[in-house]
PDB file of N, CA and C in Angstrom:
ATOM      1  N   UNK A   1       8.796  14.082  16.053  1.00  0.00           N
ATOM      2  CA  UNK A   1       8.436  13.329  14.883  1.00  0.00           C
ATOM      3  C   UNK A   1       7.543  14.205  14.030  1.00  0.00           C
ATOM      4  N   UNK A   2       7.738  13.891  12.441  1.00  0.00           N
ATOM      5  CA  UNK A   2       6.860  14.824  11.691  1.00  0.00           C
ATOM      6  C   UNK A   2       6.064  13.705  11.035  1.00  0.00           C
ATOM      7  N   UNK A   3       5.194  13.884  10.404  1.00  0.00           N
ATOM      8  CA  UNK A   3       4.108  13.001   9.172  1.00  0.00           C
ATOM      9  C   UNK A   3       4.280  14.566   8.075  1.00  0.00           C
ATOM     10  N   UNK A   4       4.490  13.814   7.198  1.00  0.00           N
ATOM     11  CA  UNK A   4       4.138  13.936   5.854  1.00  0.00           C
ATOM     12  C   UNK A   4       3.105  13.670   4.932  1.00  0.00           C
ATOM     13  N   UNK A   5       1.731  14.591   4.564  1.00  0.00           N
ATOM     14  CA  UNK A   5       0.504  13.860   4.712  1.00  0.00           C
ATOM     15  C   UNK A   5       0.360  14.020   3.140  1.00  0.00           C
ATOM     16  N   UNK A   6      -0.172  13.214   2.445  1.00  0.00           N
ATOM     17  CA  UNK A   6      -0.004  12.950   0.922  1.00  0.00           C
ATOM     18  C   UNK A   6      -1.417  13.200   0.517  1.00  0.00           C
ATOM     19  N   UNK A   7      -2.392  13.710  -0.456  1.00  0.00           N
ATOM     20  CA  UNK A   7      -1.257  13.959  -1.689  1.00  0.00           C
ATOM     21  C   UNK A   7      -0.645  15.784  -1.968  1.00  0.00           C
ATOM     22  N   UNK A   8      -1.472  16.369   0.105  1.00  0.00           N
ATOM     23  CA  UNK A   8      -0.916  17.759   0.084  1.00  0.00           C
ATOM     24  C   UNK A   8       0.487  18.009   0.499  1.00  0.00           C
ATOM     25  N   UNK A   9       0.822  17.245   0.689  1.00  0.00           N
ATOM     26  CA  UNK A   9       2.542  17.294   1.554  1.00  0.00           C
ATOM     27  C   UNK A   9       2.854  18.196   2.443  1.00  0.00           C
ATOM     28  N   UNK A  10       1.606  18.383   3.108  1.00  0.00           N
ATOM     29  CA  UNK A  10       1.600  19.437   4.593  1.00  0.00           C
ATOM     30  C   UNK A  10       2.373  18.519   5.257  1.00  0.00           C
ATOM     31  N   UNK A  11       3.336  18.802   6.451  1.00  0.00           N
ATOM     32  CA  UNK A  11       3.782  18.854   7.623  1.00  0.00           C
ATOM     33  C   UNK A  11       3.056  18.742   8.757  1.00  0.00           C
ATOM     34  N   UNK A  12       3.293  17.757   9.140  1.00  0.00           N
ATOM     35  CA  UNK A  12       2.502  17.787  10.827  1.00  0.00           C
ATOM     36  C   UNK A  12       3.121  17.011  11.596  1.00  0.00           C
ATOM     37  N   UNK A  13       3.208  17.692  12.920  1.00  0.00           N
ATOM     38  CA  UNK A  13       4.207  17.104  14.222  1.00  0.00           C
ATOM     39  C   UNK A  13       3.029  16.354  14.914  1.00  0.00           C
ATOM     40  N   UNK A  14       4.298  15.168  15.159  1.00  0.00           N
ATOM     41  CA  UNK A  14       3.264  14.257  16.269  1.00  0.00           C
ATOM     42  C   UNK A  14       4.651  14.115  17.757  1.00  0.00           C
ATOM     43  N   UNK A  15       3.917  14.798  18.627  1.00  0.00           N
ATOM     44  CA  UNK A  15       4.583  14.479  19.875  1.00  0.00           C
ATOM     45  C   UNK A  15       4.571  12.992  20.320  1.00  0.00           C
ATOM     46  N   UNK A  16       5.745  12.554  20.636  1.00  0.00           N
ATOM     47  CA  UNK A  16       6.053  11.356  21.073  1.00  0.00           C
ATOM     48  C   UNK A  16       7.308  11.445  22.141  1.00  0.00           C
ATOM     49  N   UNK A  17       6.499  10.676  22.941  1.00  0.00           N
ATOM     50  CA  UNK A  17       7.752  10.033  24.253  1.00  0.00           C
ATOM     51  C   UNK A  17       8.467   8.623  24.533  1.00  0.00           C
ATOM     52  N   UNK A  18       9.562   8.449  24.832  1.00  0.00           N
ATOM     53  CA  UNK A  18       9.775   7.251  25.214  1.00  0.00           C
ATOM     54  C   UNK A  18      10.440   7.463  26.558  1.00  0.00           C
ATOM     55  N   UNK A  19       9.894   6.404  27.655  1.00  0.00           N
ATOM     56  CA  UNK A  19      10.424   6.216  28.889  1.00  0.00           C
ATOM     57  C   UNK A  19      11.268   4.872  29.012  1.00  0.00           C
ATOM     58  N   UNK A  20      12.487   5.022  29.444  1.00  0.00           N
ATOM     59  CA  UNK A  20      12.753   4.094  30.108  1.00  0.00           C
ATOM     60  C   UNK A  20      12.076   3.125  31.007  1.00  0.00           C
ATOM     61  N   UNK A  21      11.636   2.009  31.386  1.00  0.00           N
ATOM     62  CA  UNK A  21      11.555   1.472  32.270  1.00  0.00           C
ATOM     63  C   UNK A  21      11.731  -0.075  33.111  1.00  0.00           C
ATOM     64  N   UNK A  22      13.130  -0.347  32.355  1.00  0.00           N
ATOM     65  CA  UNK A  22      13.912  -0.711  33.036  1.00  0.00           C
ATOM     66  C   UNK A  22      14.717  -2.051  32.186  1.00  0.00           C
ATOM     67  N   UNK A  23      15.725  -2.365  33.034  1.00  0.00           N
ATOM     68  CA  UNK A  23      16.650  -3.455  31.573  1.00  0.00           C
ATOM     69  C   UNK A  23      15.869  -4.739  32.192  1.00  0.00           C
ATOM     70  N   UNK A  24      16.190  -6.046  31.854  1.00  0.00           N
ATOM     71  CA  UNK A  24      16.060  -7.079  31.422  1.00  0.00           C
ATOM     72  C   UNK A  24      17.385  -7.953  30.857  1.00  0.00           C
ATOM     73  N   UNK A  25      17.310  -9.409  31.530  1.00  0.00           N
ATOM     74  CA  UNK A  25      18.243 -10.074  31.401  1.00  0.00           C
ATOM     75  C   UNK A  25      19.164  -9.751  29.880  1.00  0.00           C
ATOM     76  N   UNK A  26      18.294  -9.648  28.809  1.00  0.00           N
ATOM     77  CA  UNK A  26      19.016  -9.526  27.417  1.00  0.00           C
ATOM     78  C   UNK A  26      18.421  -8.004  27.448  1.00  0.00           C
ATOM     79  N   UNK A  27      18.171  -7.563  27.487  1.00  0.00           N
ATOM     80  CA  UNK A  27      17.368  -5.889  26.805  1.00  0.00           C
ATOM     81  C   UNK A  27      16.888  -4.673  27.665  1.00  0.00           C
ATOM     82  N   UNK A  28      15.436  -4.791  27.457  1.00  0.00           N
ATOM     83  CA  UNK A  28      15.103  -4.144  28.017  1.00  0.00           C
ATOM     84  C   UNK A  28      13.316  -3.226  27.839  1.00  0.00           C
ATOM     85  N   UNK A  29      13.071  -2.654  28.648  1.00  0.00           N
ATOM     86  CA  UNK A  29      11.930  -2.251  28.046  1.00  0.00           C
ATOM     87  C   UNK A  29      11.540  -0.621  28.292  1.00  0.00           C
ATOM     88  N   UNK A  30      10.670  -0.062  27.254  1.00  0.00           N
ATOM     89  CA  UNK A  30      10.558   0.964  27.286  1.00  0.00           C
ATOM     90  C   UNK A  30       8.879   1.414  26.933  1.00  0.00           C
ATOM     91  N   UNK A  31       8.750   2.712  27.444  1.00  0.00           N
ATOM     92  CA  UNK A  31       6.678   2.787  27.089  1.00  0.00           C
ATOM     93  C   UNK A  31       6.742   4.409  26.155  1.00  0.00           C
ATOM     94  N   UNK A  32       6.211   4.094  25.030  1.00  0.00           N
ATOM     95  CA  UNK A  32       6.146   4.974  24.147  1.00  0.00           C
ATOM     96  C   UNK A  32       5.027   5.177  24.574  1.00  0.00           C
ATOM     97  N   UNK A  33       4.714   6.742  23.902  1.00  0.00           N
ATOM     98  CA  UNK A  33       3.578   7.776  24.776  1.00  0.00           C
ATOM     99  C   UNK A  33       2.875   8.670  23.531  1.00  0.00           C
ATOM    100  N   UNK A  34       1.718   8.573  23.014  1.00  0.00           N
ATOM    101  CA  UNK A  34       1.856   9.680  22.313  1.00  0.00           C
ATOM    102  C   UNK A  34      -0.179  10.121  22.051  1.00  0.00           C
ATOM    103  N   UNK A  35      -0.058  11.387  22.361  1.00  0.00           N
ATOM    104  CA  UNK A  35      -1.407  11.632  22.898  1.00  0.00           C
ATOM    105  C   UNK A  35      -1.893  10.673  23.846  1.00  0.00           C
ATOM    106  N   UNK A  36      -3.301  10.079  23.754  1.00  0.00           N
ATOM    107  CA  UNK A  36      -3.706   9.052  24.612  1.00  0.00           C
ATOM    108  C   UNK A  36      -2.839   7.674  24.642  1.00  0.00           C
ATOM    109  N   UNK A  37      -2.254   7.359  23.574  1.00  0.00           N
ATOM    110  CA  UNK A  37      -1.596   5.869  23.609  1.00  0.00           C
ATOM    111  C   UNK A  37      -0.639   5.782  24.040  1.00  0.00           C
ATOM    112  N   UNK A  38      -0.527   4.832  24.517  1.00  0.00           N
ATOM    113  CA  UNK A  38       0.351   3.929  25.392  1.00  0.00           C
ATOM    114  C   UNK A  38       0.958   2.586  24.948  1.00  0.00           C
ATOM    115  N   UNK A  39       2.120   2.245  24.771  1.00  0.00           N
ATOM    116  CA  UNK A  39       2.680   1.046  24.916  1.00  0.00           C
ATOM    117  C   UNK A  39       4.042   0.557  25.347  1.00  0.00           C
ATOM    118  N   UNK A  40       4.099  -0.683  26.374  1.00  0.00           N
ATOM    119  CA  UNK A  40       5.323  -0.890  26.344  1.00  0.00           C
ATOM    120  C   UNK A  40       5.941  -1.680  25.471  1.00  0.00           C
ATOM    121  N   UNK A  41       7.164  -1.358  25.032  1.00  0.00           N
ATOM    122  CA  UNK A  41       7.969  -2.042  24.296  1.00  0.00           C
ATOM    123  C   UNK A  41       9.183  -2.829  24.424  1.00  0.00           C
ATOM    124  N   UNK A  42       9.200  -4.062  24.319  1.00  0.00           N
ATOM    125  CA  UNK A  42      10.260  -4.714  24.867  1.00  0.00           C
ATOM    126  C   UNK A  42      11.626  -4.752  23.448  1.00  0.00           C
ATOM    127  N   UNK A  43      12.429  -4.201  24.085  1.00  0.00           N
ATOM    128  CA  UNK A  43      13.776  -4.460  23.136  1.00  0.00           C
ATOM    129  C   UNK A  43      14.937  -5.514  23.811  1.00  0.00           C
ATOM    130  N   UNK A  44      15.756  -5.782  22.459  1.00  0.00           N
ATOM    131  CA  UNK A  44      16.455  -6.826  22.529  1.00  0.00           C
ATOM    132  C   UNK A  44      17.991  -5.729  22.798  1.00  0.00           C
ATOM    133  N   UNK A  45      19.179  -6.665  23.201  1.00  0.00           N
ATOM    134  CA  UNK A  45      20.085  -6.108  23.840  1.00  0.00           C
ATOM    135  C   UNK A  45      21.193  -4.688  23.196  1.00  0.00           C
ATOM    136  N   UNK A  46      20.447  -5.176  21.610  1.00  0.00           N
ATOM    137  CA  UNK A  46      21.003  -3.926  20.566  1.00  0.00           C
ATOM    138  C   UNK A  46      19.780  -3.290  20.689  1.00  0.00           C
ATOM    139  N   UNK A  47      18.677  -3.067  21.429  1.00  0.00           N
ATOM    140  CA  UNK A  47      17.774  -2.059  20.849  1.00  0.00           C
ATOM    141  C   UNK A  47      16.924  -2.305  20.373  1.00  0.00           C
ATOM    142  N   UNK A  48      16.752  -3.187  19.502  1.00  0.00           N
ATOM    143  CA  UNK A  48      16.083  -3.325  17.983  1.00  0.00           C
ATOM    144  C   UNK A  48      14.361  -3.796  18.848  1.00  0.00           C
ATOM    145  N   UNK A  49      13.236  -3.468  18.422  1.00  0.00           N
ATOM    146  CA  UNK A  49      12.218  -3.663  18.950  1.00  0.00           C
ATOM    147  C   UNK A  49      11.913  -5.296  18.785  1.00  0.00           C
ATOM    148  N   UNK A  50      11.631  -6.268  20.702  1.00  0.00           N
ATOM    149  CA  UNK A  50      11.068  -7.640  20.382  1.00  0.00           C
ATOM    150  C   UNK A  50      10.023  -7.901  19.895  1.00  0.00           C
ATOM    151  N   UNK A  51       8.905  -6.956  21.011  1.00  0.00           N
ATOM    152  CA  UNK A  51       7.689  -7.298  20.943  1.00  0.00           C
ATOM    153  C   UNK A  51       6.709  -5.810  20.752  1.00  0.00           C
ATOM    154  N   UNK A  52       5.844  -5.253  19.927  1.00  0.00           N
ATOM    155  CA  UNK A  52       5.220  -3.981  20.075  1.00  0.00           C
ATOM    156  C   UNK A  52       4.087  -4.743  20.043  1.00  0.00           C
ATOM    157  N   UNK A  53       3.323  -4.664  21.508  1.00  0.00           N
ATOM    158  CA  UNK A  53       2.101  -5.331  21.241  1.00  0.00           C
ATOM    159  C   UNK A  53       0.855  -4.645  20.860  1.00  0.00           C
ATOM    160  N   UNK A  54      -0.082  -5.704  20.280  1.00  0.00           N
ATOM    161  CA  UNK A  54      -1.049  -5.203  19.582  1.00  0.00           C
ATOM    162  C   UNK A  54      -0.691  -4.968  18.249  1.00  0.00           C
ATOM    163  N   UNK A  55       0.425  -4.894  17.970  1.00  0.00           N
ATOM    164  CA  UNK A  55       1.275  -4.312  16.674  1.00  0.00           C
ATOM    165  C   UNK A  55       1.886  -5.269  15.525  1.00  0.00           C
ATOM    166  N   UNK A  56       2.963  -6.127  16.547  1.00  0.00           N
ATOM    167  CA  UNK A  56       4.300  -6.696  15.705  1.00  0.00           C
ATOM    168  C   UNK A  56       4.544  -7.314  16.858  1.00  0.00           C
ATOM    169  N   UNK A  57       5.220  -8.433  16.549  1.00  0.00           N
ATOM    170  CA  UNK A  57       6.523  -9.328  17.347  1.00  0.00           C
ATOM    171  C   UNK A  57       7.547 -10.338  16.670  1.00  0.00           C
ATOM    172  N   UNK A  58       8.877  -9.852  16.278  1.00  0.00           N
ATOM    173  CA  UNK A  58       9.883 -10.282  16.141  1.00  0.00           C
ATOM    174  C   UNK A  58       9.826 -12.117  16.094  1.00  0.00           C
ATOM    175  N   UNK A  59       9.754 -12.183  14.981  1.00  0.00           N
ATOM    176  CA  UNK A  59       9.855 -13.856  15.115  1.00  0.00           C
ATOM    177  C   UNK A  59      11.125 -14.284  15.244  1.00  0.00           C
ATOM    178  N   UNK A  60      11.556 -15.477  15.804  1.00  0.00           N
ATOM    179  CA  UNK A  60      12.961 -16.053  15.868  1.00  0.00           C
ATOM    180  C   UNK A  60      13.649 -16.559  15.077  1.00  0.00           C
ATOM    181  N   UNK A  61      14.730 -16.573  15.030  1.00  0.00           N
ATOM    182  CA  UNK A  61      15.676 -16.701  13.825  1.00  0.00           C
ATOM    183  C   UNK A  61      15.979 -18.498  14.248  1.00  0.00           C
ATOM    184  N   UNK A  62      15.744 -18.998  12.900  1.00  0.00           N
ATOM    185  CA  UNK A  62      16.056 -20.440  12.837  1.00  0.00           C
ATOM    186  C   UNK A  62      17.833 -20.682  13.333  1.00  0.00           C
TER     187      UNK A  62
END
């Protein structure tokens, strides 16, 4: 991953990981990694992120 930092438009890499760790009746979940942080992330059966906690969570469709 790169950032694009404004208003010098330097370049800078941010190392990031994602682990598998493991499916789920519809999905599945995975733990993004990057320097000290940590989170797991639960996805839905296409992928698409449910829950990033602390972050965001996918509200339900009427």
């Amino acid at each position: 991953m790169a950032w694009v930092s404004v208003p010098d438009l330097a370049v800078r890499a941010s190392q990031q990981t994602y682990t598998h760790l493991g499916r789920t009746g519809d999905g599945g979940r995975v733990r993004f990694s990057s320097g000290d942080y940590r989170s797991d992330l639960e996805l839905d059966a296409e992928g698409y992120v449910v829950d990033y906690p602390t972050m965001a969570r996918r509200l339900a469709t009427a």
